[in-house]
PDB file of N, CA and C in Angstrom:
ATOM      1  N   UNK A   1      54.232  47.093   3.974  1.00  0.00           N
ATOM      2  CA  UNK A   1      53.711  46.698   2.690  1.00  0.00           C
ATOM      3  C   UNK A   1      52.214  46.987   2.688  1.00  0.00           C
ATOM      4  N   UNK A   2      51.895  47.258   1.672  1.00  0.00           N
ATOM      5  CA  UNK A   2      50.188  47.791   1.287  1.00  0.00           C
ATOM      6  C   UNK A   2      50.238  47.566   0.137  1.00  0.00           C
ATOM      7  N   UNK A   3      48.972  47.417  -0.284  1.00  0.00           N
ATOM      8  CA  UNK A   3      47.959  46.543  -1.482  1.00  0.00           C
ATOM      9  C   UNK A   3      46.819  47.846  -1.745  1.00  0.00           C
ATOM     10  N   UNK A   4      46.766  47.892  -2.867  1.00  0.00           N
ATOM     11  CA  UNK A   4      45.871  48.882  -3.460  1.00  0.00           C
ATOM     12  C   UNK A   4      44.871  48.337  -4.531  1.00  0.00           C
ATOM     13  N   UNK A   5      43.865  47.751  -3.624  1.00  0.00           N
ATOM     14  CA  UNK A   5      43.172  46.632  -4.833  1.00  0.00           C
ATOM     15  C   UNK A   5      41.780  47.673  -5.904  1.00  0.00           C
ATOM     16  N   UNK A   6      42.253  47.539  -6.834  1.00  0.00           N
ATOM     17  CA  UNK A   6      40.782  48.256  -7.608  1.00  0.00           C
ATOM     18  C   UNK A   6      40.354  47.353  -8.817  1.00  0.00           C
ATOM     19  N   UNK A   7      39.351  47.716  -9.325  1.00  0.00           N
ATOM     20  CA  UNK A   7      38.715  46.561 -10.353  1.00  0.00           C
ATOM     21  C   UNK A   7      39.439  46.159 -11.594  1.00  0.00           C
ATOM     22  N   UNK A   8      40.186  46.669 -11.806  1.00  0.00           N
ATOM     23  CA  UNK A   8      41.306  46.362 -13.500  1.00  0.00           C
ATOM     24  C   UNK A   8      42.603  46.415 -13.131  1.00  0.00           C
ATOM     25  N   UNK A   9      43.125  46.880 -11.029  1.00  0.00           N
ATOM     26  CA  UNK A   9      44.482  47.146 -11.189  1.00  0.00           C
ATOM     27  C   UNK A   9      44.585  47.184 -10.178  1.00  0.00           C
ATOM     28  N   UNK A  10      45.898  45.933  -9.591  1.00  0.00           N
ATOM     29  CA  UNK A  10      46.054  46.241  -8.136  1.00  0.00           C
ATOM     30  C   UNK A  10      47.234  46.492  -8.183  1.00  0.00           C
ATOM     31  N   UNK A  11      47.937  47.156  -6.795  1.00  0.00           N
ATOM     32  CA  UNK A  11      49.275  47.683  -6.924  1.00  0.00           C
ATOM     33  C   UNK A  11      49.881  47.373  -5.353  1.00  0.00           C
ATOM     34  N   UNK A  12      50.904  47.017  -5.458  1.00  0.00           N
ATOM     35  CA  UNK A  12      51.928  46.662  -4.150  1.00  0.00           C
ATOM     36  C   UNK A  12      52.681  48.031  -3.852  1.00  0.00           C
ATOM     37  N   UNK A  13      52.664  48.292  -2.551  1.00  0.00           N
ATOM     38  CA  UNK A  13      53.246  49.429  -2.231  1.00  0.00           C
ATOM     39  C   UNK A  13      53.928  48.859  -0.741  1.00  0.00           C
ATOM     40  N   UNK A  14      55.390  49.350  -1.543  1.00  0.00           N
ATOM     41  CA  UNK A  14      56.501  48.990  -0.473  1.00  0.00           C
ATOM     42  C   UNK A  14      56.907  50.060   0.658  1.00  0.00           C
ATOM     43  N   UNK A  15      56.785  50.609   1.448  1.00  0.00           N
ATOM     44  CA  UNK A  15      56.559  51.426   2.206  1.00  0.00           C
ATOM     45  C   UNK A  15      57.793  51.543   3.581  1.00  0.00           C
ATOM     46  N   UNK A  16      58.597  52.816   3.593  1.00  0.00           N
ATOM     47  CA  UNK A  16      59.459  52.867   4.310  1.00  0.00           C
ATOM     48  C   UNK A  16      59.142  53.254   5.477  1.00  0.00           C
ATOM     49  N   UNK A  17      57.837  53.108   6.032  1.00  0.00           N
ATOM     50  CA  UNK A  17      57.344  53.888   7.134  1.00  0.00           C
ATOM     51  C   UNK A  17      58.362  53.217   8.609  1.00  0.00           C
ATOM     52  N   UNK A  18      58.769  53.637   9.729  1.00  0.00           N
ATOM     53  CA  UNK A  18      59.649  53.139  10.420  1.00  0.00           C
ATOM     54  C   UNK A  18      58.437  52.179  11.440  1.00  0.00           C
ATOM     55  N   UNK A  19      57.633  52.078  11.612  1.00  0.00           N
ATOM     56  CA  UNK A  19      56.511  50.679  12.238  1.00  0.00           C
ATOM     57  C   UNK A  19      55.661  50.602  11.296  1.00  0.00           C
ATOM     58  N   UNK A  20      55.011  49.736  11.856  1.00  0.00           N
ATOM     59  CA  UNK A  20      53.891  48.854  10.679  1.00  0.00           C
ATOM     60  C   UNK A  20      52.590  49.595  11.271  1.00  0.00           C
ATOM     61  N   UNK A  21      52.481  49.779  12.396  1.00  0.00           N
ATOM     62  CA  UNK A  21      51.376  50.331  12.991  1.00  0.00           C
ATOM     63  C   UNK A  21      51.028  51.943  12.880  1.00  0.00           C
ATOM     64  N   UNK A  22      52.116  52.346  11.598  1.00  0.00           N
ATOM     65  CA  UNK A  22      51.348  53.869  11.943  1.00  0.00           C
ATOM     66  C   UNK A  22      50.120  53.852  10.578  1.00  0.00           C
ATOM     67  N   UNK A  23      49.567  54.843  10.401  1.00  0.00           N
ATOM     68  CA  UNK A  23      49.035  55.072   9.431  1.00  0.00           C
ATOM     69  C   UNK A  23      49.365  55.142   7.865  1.00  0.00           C
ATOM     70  N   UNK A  24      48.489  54.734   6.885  1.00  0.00           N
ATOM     71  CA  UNK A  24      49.593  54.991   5.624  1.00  0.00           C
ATOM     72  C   UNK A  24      49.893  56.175   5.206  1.00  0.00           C
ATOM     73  N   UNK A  25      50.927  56.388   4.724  1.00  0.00           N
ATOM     74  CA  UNK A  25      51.827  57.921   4.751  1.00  0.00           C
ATOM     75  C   UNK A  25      52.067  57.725   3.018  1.00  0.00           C
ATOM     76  N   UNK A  26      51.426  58.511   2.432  1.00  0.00           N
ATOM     77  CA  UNK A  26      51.777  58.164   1.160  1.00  0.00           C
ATOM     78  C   UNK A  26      53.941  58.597   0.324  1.00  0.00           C
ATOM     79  N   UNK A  27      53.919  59.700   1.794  1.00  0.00           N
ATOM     80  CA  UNK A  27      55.620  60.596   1.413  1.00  0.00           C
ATOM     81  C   UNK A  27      56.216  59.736   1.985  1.00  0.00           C
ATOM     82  N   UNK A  28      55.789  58.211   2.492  1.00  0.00           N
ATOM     83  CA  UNK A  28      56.748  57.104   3.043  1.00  0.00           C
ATOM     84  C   UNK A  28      57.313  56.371   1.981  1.00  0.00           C
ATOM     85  N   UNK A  29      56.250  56.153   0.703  1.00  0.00           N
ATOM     86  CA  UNK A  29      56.893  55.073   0.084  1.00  0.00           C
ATOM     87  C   UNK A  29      57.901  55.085  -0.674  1.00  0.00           C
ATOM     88  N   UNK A  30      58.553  53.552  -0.775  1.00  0.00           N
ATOM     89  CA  UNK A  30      59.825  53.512  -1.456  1.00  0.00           C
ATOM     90  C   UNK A  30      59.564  53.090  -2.901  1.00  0.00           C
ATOM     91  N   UNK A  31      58.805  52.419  -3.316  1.00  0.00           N
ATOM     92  CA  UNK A  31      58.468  51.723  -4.233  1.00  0.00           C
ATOM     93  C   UNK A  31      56.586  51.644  -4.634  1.00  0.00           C
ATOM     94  N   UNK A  32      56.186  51.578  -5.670  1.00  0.00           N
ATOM     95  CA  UNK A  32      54.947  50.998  -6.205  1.00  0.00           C
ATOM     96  C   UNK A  32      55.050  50.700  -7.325  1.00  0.00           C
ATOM     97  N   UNK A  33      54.686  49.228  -7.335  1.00  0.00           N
ATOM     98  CA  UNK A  33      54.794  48.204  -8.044  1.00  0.00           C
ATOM     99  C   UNK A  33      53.100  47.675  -8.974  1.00  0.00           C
ATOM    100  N   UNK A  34      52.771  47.672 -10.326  1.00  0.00           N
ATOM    101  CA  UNK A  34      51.742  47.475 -10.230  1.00  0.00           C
ATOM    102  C   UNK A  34      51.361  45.737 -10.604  1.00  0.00           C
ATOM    103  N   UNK A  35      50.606  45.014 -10.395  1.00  0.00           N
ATOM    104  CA  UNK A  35      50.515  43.711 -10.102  1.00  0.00           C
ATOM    105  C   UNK A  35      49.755  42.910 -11.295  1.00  0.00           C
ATOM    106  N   UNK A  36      50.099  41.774 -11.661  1.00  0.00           N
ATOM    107  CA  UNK A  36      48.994  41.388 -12.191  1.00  0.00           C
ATOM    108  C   UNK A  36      48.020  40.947 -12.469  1.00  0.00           C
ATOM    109  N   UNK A  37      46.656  40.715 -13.018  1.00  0.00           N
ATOM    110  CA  UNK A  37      45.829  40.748 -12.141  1.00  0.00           C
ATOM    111  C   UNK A  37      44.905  39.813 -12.981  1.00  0.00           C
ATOM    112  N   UNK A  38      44.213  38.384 -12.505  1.00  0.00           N
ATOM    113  CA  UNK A  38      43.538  37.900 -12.995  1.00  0.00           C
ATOM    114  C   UNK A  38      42.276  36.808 -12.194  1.00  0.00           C
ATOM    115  N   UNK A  39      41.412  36.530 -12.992  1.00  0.00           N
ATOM    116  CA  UNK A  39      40.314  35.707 -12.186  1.00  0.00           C
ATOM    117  C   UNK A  39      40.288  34.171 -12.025  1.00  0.00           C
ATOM    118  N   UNK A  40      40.205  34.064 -10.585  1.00  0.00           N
ATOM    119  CA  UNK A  40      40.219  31.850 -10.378  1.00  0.00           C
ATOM    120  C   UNK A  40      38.994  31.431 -10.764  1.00  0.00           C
ATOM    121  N   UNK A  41      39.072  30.552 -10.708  1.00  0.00           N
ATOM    122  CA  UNK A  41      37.662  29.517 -11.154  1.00  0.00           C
ATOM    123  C   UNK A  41      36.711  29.560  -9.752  1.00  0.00           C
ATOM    124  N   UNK A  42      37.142  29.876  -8.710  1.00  0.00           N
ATOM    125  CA  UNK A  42      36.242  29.676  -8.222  1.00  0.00           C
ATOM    126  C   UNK A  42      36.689  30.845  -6.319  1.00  0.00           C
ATOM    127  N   UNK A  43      35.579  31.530  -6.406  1.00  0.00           N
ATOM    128  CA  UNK A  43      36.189  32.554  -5.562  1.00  0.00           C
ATOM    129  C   UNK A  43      36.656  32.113  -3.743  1.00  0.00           C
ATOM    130  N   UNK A  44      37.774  32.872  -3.578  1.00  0.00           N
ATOM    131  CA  UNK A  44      38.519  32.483  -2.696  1.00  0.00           C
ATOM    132  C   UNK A  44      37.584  33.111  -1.380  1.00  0.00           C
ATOM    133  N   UNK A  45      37.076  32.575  -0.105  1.00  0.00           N
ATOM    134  CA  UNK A  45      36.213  33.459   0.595  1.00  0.00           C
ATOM    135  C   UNK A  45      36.852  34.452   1.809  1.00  0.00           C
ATOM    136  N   UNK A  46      38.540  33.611   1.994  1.00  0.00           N
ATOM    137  CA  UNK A  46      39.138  34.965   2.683  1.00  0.00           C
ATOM    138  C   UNK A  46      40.382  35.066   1.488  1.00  0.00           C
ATOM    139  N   UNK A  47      40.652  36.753   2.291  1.00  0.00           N
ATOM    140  CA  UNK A  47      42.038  37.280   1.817  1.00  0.00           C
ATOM    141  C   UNK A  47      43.407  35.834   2.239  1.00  0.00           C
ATOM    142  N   UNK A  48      43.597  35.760   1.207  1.00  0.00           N
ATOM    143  CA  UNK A  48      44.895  34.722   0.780  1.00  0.00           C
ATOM    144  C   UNK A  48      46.320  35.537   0.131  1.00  0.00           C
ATOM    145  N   UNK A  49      47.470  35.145   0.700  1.00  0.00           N
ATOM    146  CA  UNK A  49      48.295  35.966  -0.189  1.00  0.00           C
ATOM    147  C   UNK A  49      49.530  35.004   0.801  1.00  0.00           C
ATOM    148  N   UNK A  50      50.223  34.114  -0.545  1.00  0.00           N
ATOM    149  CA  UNK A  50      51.348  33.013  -0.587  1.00  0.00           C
ATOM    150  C   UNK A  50      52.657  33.464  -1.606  1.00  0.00           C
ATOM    151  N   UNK A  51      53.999  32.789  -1.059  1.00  0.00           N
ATOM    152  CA  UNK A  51      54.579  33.257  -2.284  1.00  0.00           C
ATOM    153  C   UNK A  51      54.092  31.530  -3.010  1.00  0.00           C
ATOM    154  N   UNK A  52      54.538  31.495  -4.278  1.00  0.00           N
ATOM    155  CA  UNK A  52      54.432  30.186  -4.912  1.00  0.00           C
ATOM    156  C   UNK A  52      55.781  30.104  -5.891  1.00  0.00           C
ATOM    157  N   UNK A  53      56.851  29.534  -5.763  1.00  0.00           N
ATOM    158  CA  UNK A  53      57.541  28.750  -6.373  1.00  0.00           C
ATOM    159  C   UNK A  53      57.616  28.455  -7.819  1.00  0.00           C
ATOM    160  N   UNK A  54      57.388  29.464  -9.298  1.00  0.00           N
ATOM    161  CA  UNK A  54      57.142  29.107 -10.518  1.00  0.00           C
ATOM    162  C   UNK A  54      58.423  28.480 -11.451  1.00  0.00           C
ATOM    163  N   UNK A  55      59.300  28.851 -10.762  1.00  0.00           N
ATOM    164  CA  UNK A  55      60.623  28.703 -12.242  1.00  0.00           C
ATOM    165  C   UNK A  55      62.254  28.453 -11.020  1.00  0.00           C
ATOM    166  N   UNK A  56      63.213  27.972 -11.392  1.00  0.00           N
ATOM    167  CA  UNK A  56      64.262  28.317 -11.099  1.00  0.00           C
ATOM    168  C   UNK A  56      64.698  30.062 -10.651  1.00  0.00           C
ATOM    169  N   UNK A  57      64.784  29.814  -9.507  1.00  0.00           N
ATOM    170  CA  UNK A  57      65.366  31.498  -9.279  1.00  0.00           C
ATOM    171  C   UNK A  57      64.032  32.492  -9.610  1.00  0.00           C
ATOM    172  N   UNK A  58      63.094  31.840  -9.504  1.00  0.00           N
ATOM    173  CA  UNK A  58      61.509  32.966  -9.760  1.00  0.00           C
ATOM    174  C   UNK A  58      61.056  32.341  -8.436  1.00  0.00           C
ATOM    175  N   UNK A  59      60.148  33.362  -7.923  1.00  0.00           N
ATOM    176  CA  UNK A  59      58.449  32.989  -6.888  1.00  0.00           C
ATOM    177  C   UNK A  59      57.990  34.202  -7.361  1.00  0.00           C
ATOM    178  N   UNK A  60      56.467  33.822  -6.885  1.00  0.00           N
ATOM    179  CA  UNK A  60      55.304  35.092  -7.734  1.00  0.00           C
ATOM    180  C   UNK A  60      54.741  35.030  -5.994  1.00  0.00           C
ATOM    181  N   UNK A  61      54.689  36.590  -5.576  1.00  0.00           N
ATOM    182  CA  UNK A  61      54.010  36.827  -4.512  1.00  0.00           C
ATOM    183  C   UNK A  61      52.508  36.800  -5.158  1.00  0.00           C
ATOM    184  N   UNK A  62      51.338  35.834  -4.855  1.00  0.00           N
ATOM    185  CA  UNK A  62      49.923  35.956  -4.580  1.00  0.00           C
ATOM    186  C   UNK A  62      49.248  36.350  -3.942  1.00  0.00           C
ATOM    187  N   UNK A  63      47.867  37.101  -4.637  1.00  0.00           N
ATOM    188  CA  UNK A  63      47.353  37.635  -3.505  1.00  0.00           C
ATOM    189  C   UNK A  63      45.662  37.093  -3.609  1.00  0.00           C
ATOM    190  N   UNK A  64      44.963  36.353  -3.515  1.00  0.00           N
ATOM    191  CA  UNK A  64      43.602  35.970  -3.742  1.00  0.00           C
ATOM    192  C   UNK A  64      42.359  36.463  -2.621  1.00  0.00           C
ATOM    193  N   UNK A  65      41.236  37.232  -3.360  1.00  0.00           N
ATOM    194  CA  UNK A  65      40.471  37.466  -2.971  1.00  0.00           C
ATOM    195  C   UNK A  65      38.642  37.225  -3.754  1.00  0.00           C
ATOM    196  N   UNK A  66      38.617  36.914  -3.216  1.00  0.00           N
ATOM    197  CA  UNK A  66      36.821  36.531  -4.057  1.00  0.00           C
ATOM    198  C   UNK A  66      37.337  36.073  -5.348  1.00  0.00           C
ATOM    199  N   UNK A  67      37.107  36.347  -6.300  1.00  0.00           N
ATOM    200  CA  UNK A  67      37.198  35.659  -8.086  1.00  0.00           C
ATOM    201  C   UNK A  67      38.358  36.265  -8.572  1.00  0.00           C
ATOM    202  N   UNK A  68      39.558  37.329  -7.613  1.00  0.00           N
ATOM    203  CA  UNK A  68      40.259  37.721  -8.536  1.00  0.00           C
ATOM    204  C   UNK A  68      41.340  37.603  -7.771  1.00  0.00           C
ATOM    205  N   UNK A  69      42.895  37.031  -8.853  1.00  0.00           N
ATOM    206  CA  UNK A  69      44.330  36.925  -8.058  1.00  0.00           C
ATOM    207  C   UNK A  69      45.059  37.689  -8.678  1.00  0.00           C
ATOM    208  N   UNK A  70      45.833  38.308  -8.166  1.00  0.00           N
ATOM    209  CA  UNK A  70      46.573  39.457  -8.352  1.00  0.00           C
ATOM    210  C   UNK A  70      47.896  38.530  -7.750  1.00  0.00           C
ATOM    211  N   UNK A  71      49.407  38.907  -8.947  1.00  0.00           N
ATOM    212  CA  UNK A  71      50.516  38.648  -8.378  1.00  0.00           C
ATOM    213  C   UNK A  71      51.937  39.558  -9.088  1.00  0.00           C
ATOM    214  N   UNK A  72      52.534  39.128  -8.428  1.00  0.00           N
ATOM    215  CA  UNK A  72      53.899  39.781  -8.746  1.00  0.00           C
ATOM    216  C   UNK A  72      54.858  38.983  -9.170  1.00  0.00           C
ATOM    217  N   UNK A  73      56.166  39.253  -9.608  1.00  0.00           N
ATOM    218  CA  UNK A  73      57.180  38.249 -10.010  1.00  0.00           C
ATOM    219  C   UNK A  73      58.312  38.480  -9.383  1.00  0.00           C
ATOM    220  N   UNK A  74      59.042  37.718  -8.611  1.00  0.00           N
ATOM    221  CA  UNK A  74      60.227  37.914  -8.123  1.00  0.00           C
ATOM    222  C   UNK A  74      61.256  37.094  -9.059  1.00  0.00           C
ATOM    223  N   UNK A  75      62.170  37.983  -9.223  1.00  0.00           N
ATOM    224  CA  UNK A  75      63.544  36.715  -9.954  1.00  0.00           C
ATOM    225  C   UNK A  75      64.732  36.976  -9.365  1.00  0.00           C
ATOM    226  N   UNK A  76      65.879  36.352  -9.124  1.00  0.00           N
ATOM    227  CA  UNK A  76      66.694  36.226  -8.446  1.00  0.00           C
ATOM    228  C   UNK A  76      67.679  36.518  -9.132  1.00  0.00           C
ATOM    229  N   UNK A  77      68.774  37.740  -9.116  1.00  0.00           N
ATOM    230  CA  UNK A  77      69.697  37.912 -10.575  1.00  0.00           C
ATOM    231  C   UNK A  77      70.822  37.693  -9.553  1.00  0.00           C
ATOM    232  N   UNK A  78      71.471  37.131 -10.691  1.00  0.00           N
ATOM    233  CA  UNK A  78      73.070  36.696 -10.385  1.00  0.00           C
ATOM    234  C   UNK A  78      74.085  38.466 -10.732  1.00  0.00           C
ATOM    235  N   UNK A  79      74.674  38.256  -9.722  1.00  0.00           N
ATOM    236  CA  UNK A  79      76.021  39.947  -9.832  1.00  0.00           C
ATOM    237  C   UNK A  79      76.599  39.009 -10.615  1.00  0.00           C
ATOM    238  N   UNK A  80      76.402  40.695 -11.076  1.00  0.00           N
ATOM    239  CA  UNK A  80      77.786  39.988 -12.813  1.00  0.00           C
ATOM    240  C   UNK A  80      78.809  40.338 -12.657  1.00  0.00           C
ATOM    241  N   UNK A  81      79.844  39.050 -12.523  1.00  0.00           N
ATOM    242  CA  UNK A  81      81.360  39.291 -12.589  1.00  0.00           C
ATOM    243  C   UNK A  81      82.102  40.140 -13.146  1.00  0.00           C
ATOM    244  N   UNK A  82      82.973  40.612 -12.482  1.00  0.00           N
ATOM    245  CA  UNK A  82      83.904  41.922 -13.159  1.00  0.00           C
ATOM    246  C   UNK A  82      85.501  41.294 -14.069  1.00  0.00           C
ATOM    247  N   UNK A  83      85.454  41.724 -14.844  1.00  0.00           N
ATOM    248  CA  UNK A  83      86.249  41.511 -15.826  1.00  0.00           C
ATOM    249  C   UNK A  83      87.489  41.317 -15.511  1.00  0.00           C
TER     250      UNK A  83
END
């Protein structure tokens, strides 16, 4: 997993690389996701990043750094029964 933080837009990049320790390979990834992105009241002084719990069957991966949090939405879908 990699984080692509820039000033109006950060982006989650899910990455099929086979270890965590190689370099980032951009012809690895599986996914990029872009995040959303907004400012706390009061800036965070290290890199923070929690899931948090919002809804039934939701968590929002967080990511907090200085004045700005960036997150994502996870939801949990039910397989739909076959007829």
């Amino acid at each position: 997993m990699f984080i692509v933080p820039e000033k109006k837009s950060w982006t989650l990049i899910i990455s099929g690389a086979p270890t965590p320790a190689e370099k980032y390979d951009e012809s690895q990834d599986l996914v990029k996701i872009p995040m959303d992105l907004g400012e706390l009241p009061q800036a965070e002084l290290e890199f923070t990043s929690y899931f948090a719990h919002t809804a039934p069957n939701q968590c929002n991966l967080r990511l907090d750094l200085g004045k700005a949090r960036a997150w994502i939405v996870f939801k949990h879908k039910q397989k739909s029964e076959a007829a």
